[in-house]
N, C-alpha and C. Protein backbone atom coordinates (compact mmCIF):
# COMPACT_ATOMS: atom_id res chain seq x y z
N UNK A 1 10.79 12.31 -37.98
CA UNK A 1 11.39 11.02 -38.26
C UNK A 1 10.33 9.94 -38.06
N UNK A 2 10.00 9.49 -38.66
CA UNK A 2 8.95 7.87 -39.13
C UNK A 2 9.74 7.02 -38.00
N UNK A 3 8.17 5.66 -37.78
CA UNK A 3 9.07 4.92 -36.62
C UNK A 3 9.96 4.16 -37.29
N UNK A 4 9.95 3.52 -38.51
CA UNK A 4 10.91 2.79 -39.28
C UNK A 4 12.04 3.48 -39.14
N UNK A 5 12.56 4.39 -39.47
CA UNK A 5 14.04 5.12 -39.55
C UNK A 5 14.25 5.25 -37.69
N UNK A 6 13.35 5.52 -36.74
CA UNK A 6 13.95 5.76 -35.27
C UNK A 6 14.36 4.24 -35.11
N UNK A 7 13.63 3.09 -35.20
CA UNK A 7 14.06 1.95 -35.30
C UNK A 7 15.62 2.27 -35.45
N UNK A 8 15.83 1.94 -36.71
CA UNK A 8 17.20 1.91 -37.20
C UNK A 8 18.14 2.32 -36.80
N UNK A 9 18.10 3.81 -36.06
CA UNK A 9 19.01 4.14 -35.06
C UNK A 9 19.44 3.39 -33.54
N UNK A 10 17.82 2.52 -32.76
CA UNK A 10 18.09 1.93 -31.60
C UNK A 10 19.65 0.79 -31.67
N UNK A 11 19.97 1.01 -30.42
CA UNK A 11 21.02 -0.23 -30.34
C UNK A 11 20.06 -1.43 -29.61
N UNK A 12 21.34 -2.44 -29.81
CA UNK A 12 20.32 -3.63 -29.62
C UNK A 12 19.41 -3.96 -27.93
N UNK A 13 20.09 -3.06 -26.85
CA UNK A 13 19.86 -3.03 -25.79
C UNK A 13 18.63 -2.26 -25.83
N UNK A 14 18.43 -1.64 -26.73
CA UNK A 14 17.57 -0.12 -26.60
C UNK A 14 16.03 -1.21 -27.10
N UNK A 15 16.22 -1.50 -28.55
CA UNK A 15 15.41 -2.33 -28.93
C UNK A 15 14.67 -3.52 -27.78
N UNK A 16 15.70 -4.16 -27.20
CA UNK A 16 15.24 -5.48 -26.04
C UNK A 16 14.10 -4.31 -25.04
N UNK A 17 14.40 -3.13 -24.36
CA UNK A 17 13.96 -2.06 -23.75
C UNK A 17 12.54 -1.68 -24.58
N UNK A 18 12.75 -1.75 -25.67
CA UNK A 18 11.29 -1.38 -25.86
C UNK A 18 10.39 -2.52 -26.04
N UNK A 19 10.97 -3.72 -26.39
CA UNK A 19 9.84 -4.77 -26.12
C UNK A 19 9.68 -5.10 -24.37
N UNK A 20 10.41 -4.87 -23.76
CA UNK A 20 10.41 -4.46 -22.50
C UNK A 20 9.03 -4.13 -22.11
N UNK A 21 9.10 -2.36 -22.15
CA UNK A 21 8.65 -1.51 -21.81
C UNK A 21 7.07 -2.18 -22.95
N UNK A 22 6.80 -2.74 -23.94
CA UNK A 22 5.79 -2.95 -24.45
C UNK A 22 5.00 -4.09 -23.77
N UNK A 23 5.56 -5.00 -23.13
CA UNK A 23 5.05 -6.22 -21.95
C UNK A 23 4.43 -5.23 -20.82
N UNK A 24 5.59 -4.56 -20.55
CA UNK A 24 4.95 -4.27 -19.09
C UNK A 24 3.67 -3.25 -19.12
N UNK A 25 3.67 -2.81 -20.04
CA UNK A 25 2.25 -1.74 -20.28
C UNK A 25 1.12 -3.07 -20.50
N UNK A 26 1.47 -3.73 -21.14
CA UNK A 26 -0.05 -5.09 -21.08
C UNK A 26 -0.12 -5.40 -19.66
N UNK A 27 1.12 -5.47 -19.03
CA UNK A 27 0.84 -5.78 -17.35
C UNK A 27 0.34 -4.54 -16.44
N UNK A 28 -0.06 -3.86 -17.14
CA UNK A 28 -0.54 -2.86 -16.14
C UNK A 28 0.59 -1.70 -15.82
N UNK A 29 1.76 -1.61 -16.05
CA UNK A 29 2.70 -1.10 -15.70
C UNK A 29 3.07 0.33 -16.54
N UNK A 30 4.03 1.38 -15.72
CA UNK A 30 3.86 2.78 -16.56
C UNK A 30 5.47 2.43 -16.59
N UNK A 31 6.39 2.15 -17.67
CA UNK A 31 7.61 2.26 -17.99
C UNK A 31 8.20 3.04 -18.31
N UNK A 32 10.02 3.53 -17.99
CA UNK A 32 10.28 4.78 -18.04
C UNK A 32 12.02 4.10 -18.75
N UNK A 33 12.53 4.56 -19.76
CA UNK A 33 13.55 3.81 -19.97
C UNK A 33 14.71 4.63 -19.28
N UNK A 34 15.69 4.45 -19.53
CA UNK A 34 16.98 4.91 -19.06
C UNK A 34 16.92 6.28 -17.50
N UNK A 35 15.84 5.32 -16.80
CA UNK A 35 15.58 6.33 -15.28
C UNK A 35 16.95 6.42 -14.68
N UNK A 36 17.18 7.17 -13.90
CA UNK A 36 18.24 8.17 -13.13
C UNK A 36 18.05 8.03 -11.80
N UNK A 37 17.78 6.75 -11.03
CA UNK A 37 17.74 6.85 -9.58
C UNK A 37 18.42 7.37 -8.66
N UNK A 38 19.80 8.23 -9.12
CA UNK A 38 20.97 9.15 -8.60
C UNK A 38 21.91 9.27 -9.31
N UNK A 39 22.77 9.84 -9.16
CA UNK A 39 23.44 10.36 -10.10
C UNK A 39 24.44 9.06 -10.24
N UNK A 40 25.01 8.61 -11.66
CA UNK A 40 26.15 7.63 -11.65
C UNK A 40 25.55 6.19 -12.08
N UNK A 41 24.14 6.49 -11.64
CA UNK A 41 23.06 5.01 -11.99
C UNK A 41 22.63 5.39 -13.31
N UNK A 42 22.11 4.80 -14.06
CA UNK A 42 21.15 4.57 -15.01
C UNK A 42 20.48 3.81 -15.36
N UNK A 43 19.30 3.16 -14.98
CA UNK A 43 18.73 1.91 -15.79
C UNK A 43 18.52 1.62 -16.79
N UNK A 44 17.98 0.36 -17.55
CA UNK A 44 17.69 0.72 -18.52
C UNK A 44 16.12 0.69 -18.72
N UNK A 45 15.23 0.25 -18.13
CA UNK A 45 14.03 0.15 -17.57
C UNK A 45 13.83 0.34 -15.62
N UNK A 46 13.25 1.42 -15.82
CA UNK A 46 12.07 1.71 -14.38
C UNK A 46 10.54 1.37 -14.77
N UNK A 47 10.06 0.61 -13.79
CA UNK A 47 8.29 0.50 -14.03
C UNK A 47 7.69 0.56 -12.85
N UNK A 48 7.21 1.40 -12.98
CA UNK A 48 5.47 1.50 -11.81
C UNK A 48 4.96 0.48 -12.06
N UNK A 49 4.30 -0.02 -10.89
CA UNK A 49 3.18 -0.79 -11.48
C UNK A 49 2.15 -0.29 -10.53
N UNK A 50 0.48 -0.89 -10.96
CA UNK A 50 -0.50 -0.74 -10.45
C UNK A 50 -0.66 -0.33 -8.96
N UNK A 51 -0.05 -1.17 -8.42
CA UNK A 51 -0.05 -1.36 -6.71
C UNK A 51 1.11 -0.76 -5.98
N UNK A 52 1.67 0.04 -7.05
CA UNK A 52 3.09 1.11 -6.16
C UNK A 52 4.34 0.46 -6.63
N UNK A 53 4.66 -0.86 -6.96
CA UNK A 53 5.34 -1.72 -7.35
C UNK A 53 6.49 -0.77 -8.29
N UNK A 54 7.67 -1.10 -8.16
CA UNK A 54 8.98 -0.55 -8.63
C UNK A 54 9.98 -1.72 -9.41
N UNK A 55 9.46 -2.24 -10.34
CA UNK A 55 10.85 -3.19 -11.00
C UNK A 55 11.92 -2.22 -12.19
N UNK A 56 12.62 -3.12 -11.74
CA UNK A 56 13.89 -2.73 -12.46
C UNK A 56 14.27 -3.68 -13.88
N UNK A 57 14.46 -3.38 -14.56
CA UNK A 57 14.86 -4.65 -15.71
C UNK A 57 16.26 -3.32 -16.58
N UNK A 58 17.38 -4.66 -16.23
CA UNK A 58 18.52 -4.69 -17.42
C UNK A 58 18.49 -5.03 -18.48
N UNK A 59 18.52 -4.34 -19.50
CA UNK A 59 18.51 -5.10 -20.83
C UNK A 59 20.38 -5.59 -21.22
N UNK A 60 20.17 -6.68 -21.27
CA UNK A 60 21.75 -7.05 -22.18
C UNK A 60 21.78 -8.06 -23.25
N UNK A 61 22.52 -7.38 -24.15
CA UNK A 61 22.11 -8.25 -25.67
C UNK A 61 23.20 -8.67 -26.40
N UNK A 62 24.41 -9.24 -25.20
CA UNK A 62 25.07 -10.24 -25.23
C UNK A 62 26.12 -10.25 -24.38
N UNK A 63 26.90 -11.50 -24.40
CA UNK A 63 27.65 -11.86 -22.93
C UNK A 63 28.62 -10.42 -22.92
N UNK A 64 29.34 -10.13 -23.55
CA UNK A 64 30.21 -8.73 -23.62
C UNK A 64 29.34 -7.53 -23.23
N UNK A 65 28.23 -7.28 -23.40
CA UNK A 65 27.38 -6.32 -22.26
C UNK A 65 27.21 -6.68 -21.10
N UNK A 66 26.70 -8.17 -20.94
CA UNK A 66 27.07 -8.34 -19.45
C UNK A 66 28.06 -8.29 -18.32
N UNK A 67 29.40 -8.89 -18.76
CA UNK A 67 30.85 -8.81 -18.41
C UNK A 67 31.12 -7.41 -18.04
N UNK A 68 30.92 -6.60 -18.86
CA UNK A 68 32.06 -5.30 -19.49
C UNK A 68 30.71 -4.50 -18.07
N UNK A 69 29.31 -4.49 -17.62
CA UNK A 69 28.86 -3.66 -16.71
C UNK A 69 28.56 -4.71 -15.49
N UNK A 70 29.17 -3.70 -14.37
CA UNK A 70 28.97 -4.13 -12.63
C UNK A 70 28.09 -3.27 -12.04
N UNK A 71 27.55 -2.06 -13.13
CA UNK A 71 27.19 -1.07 -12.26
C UNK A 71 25.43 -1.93 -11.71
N UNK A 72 24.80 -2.73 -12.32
CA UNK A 72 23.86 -3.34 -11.90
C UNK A 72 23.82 -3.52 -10.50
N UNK A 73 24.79 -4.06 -9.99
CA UNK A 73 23.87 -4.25 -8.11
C UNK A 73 24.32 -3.18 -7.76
N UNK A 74 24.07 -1.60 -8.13
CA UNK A 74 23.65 -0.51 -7.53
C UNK A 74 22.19 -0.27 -7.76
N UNK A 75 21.34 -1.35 -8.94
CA UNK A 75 19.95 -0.77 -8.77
C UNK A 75 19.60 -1.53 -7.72
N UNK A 76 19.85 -2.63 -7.15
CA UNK A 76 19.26 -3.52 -6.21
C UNK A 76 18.36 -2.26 -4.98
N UNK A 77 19.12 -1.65 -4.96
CA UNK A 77 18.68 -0.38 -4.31
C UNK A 77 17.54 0.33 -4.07
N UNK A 78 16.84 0.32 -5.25
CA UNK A 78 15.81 1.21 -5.97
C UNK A 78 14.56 0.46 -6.51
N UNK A 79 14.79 -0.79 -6.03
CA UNK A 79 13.40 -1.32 -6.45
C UNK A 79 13.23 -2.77 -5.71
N UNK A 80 11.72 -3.01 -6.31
CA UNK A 80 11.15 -4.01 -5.34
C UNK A 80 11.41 -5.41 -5.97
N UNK A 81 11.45 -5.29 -7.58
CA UNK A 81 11.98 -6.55 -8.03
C UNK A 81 13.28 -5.95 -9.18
N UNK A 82 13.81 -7.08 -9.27
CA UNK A 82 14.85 -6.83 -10.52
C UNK A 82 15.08 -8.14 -11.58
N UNK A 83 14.92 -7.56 -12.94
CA UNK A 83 14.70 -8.12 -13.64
C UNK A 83 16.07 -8.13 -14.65
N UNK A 84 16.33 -9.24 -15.45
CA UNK A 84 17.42 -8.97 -16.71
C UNK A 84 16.62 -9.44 -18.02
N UNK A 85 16.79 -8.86 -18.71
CA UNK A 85 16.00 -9.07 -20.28
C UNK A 85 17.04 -9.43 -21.21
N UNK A 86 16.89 -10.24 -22.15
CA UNK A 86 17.80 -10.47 -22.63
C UNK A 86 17.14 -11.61 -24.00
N UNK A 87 17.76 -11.67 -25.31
CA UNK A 87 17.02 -12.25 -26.23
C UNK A 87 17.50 -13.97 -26.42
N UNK A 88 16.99 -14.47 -27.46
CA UNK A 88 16.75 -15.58 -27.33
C UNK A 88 18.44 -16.24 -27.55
N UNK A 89 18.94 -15.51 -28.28
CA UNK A 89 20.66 -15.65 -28.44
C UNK A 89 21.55 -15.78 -27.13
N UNK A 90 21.21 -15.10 -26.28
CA UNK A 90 22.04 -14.95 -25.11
C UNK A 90 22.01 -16.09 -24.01
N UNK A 91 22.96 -16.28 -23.27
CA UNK A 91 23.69 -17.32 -22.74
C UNK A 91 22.95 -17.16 -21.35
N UNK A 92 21.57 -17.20 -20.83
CA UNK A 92 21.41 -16.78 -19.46
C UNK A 92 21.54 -17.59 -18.40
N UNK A 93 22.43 -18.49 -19.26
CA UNK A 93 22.72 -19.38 -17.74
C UNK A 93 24.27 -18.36 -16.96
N UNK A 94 24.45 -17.44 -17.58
CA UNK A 94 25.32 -16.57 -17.20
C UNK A 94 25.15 -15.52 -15.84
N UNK A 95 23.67 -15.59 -16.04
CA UNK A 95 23.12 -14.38 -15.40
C UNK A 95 22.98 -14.90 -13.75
N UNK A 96 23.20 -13.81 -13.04
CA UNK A 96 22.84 -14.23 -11.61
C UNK A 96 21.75 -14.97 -11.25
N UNK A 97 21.47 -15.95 -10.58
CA UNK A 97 19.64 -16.69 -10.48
C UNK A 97 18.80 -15.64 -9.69
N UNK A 98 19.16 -14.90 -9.11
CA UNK A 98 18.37 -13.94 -7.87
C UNK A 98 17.31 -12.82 -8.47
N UNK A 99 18.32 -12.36 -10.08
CA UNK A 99 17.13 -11.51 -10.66
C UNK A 99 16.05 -12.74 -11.33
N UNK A 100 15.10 -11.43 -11.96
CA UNK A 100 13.85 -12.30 -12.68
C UNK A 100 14.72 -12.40 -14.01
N UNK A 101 13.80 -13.21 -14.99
CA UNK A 101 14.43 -13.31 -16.72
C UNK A 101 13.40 -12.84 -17.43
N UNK A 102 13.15 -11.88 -18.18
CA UNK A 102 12.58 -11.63 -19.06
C UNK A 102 13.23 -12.13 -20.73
N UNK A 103 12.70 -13.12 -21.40
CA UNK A 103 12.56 -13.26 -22.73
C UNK A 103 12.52 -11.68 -23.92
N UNK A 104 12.74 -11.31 -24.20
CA UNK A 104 12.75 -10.15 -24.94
C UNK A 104 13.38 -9.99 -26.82
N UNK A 105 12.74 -8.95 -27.39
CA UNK A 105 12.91 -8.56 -28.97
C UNK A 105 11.95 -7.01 -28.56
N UNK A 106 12.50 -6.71 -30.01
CA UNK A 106 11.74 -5.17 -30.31
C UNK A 106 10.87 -5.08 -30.41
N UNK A 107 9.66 -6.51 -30.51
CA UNK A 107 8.36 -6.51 -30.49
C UNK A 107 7.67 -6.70 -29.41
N UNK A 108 7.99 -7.38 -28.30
CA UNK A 108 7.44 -7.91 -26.78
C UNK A 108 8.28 -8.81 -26.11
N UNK A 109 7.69 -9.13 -25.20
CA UNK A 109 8.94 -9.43 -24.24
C UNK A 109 7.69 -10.84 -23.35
N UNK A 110 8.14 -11.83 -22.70
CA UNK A 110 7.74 -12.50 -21.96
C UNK A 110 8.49 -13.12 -20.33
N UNK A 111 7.51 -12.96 -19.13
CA UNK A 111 8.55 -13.39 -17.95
C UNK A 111 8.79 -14.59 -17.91
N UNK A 112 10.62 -14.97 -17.66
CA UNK A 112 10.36 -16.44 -17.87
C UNK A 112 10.46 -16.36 -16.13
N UNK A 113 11.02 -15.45 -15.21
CA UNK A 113 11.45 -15.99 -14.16
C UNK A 113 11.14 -15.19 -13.06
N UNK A 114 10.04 -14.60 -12.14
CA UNK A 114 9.57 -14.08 -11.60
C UNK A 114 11.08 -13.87 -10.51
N UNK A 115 11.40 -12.62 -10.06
CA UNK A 115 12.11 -12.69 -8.73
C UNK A 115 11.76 -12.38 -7.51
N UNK A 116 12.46 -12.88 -6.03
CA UNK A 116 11.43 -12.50 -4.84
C UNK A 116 11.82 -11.11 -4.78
N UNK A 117 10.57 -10.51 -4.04
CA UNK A 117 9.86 -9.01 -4.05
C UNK A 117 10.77 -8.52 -2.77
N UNK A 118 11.89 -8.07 -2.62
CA UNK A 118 12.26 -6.90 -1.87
C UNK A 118 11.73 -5.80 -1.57
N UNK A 119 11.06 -5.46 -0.75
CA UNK A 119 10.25 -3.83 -0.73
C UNK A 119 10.82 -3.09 -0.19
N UNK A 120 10.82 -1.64 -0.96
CA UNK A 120 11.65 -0.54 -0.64
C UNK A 120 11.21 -0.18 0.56
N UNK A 121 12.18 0.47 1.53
CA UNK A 121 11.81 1.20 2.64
C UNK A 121 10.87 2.47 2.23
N UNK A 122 10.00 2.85 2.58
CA UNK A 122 9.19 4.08 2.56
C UNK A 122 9.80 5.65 2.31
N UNK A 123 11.09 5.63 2.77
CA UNK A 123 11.40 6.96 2.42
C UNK A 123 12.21 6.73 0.68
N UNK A 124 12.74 5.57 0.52
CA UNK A 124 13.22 5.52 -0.52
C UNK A 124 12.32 5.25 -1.85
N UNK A 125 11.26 3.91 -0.95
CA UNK A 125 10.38 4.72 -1.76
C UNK A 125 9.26 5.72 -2.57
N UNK A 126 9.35 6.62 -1.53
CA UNK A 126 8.73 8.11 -1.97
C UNK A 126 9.95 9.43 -2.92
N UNK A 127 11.43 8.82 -2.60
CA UNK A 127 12.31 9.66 -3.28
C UNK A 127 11.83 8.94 -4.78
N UNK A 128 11.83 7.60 -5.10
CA UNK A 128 11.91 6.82 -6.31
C UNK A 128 10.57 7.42 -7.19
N UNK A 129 9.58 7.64 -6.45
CA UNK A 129 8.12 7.98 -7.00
C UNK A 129 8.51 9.51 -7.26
N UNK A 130 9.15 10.19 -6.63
CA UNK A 130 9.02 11.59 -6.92
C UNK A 130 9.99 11.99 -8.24
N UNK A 131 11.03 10.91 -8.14
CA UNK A 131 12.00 11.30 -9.12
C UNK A 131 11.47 10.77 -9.97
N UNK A 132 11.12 9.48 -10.27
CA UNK A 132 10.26 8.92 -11.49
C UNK A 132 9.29 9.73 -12.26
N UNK A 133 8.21 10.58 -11.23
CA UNK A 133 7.16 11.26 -11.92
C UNK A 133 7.88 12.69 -12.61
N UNK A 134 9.03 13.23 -11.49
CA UNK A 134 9.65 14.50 -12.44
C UNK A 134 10.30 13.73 -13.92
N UNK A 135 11.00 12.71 -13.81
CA UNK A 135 12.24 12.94 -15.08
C UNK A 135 10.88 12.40 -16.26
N UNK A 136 9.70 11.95 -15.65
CA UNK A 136 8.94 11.04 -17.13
C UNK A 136 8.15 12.83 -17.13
N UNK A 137 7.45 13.58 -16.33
CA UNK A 137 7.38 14.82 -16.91
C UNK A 137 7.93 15.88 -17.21
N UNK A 138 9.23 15.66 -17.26
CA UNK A 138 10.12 16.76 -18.26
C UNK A 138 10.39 16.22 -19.57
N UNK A 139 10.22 15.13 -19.74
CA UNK A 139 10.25 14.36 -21.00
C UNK A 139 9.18 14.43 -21.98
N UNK A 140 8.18 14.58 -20.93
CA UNK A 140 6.49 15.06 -21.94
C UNK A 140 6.77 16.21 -22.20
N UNK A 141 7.34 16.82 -21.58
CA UNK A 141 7.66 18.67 -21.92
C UNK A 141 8.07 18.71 -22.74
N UNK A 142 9.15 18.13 -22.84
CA UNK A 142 10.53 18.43 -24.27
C UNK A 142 9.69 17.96 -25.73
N UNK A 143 8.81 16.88 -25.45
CA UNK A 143 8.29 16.36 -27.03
C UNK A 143 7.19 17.22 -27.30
N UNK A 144 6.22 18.15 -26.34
CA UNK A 144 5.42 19.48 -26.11
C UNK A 144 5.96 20.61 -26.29
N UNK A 145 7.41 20.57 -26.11
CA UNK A 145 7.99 21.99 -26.86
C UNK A 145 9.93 21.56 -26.76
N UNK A 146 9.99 21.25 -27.87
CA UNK A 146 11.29 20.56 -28.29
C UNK A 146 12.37 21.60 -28.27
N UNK A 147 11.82 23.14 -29.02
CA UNK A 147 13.09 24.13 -28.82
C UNK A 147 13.00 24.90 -27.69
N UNK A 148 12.54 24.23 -26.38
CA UNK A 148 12.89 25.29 -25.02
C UNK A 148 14.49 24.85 -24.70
């Protein structure tokens, strides 16, 4: 499948996620989309960064995605900053002030709103690093051999 046609399939959250995930690689950062910090969570962005650093970014790509999910302050949990992404349409005076704001589209993304740095406790975050590095290398596996 060509990237034009995978395009076409993303939803609009998915799309905000990859201009996401395309910022934070210029920032130095290794992005992982829809990470699994335990079971029942899902993000929609996990990122490493350089210095051990763990942000979180929600993508929501309009007020009815925001409303309709609470499960968000369960990532508060799992990382050192938390971010909401969201495009130029959306209402972010909606959004809590405590996360960061990321500006976002399917092409790149910009921070408008840095948030303060919570740091994980040490054991949580060595579970976050270990689970991060398994689920992003079973994922290299599957596109290395698709019919196991």
């Amino acid at each position: 499948m060509d990237q034009a046609a995978r395009s076409d399939q993303l939803h609009p959250g998915q799309l905000l996620a990859r201009g996401v995930c395309r910022h934070l690689r210029q920032l130095g950062f290794a992005p992982l989309n829809e990470f699994v910090p335990r079971r029942g969570l899902r993000v929609d962005v996990m990122a490493l960064g350089p210095k051990g650093e763990c942000w979180v970014v929600e993508c929501k790509s309009s007020r009815a995605d925001f409303t309709s999910d609470r499960k968000w302050q369960g990532y508060l949990e799992w990382c050192d900053r938390f971010f909401w992404a969201v495009d130029t349409a959306f209402p972010s005076d909606i959004l809590p002030p405590d996360g960061g704001l990321i500006l976002a589209d399917s092409f790149g993304a910009e921070i408008l709103r840095m948030p303060a740095e919570t740091r994980l406790p040490a054991p949580r975050r060595k579970a976050v690093m270990q689970s991060f590095a398994r689920q992003a290398a079973l994922r290299l596996h599957r596109l290395d051999d698709p019919r196991l």
